[in-house]
Protein backbone atom coordinates (compact mmCIF):
# COMPACT_ATOMS: atom_id res chain seq x y z
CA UNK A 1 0.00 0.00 0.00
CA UNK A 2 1.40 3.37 -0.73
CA UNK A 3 0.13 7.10 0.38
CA UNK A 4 -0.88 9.43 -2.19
CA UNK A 5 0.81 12.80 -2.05
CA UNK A 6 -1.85 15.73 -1.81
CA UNK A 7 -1.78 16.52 -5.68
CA UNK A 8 -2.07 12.23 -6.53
CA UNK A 9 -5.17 12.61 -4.31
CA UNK A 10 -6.20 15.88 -6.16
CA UNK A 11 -6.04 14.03 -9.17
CA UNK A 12 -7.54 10.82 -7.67
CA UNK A 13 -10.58 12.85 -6.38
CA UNK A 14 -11.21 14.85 -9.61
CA UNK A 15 -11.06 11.52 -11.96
CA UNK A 16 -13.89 10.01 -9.39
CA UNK A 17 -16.06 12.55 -9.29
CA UNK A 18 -15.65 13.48 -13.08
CA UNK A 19 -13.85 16.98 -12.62
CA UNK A 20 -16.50 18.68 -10.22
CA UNK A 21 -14.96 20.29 -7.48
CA UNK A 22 -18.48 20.57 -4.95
CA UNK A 23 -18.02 16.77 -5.37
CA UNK A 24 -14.55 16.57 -4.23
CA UNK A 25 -15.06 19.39 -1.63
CA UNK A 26 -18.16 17.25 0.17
CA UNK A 27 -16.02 14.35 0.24
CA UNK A 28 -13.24 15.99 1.98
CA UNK A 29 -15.97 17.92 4.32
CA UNK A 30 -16.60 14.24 5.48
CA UNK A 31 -13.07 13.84 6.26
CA UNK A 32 -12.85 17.04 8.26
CA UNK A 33 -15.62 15.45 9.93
CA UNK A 34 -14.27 12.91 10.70
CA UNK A 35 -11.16 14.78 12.78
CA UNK A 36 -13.72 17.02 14.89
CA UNK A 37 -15.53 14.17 15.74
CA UNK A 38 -12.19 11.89 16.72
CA UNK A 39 -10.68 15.55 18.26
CA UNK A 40 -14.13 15.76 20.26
CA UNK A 41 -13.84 12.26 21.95
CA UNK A 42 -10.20 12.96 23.03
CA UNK A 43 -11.64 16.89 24.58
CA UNK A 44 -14.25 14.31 26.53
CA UNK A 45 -11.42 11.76 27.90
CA UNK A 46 -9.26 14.62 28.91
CA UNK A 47 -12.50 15.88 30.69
CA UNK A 48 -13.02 13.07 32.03
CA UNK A 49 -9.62 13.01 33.70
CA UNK A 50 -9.30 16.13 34.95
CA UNK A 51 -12.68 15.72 36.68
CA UNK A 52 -12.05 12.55 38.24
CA UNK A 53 -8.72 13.49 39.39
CA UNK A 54 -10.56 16.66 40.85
CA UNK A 55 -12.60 14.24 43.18
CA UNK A 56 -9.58 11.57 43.85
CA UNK A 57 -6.47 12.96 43.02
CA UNK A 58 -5.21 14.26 46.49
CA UNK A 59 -6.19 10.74 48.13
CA UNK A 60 -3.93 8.86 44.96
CA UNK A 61 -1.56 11.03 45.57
CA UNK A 62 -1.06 10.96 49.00
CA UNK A 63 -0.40 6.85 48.52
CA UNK A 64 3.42 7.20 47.54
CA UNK A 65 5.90 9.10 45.26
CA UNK A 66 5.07 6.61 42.44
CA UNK A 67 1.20 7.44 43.08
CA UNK A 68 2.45 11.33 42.97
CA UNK A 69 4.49 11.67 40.64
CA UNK A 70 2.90 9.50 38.03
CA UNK A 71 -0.92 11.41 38.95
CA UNK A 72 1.23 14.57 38.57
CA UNK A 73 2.95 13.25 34.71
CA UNK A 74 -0.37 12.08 33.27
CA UNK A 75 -2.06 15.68 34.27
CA UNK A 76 0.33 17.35 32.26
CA UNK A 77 0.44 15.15 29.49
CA UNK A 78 -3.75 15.68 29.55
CA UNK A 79 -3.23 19.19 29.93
CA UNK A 80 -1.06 19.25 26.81
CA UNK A 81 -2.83 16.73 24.45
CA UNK A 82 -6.28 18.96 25.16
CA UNK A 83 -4.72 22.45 24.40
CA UNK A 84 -3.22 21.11 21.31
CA UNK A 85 -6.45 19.80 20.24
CA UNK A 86 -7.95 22.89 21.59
CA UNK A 87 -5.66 25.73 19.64
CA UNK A 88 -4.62 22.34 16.38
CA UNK A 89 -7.17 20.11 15.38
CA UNK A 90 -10.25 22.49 16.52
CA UNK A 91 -9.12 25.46 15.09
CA UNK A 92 -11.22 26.02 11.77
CA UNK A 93 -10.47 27.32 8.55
CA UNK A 94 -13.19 27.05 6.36
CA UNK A 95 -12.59 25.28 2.52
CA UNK A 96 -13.73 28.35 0.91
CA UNK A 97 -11.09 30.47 1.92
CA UNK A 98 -8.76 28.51 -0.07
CA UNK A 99 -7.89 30.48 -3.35
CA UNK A 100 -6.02 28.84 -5.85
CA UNK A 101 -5.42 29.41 -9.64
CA UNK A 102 -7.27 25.45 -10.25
CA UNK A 103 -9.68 23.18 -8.81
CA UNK A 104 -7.18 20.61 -8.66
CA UNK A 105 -4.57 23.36 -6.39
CA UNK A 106 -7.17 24.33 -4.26
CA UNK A 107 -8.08 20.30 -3.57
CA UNK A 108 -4.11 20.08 -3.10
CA UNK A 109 -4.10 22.54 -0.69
CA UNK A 110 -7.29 21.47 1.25
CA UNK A 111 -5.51 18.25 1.10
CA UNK A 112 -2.62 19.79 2.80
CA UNK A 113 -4.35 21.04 5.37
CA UNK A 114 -6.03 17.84 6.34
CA UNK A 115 -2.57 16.06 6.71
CA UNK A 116 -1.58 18.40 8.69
CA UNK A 117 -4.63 18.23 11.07
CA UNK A 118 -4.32 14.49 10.94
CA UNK A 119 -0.68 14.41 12.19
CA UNK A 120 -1.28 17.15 14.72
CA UNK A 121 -4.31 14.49 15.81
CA UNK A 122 -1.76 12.04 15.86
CA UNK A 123 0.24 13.75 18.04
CA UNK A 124 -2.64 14.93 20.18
CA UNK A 125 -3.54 11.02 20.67
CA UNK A 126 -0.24 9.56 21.36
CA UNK A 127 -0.04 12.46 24.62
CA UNK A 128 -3.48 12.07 25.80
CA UNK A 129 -2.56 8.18 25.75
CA UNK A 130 0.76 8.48 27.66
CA UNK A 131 -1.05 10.74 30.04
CA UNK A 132 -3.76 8.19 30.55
CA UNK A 133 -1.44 5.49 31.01
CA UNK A 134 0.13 7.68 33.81
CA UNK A 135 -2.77 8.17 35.38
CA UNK A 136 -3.89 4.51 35.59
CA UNK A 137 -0.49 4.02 36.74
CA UNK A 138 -1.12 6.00 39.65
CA UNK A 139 -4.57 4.92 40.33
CA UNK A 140 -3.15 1.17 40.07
CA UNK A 141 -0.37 2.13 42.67
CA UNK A 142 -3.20 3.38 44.74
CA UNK A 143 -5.75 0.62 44.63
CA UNK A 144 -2.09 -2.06 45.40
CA UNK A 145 -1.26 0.13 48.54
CA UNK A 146 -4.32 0.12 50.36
CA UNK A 147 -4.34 -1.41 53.10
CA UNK A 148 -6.80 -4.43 53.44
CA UNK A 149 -10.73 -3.47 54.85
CA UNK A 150 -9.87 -0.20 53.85
């Protein structure tokens, strides 16, 4: 399998939908879609972290330095993951401000945009999921160290 470059997709896309550009351009609406709506679950785990760490996170953290520091790593790595997605994949810039000479440069450059906002989603995921894995971490640590009856 190989990736098309943004103008082999350009000329993928207008072959398909026989040279019409609204064609093209609802197609790739899907895609952007399809990024807010991934972006949107990844704002709601994030929320979900912070909150329950709001209720829990002093008792984790007073288990042991693992329990702290690791409660204190995954925060930040949260923190991070949501204001990229916040000020990256979020941010909007709507298809028809795209001016190009052609149909097929403004697909290519729509096109470039959405790679970008996938890899900056990429990016976005792989932080949220090391900070998740440092919270559970510290809520493992937590559940191991209490004493028994507690």
């Amino acid at each position: 399998m190989r990736i098309l470059t943004p103008p082999e997709e350009a000329d993928r896309l207008l072959a398909w939908h026989e040279g019409i550009l609204s064609r093209c351009l609802a197609e790739l609406n899907q895609q952007f879609q399809v990024l807010q709506t991934r972006s949107q679950l990844l704002l709601t785990l994030a929320t979900l972290t912070l909150t329950i760490t709001g209720f829990s996170g002093p008792k984790i953290a007073q288990t042991n330095a693992l329990a702290r520091y690791s409660i204190a790593l995954g925060l930040v790595f949260v923190l991070i993951s949501t204001i990229l997605v916040l000020i990256g994949t979020l941010r909007i810039q709507w298809m028809t401000q795209v001016e190009a000479e052609t149909p097929r440069e403004t697909l290519v450059a729509i096109l470039t945009y959405r790679n970008q906002k996938s890899a900056l989603y990429r990016v976005e995921l792989f932080l949220l999921v090391i900070g998740l894995a440092c919270y559970v971490t510290s809520v493992v640590t937590f559940l191991i160290c209490l004493p028994p009856g507690a």
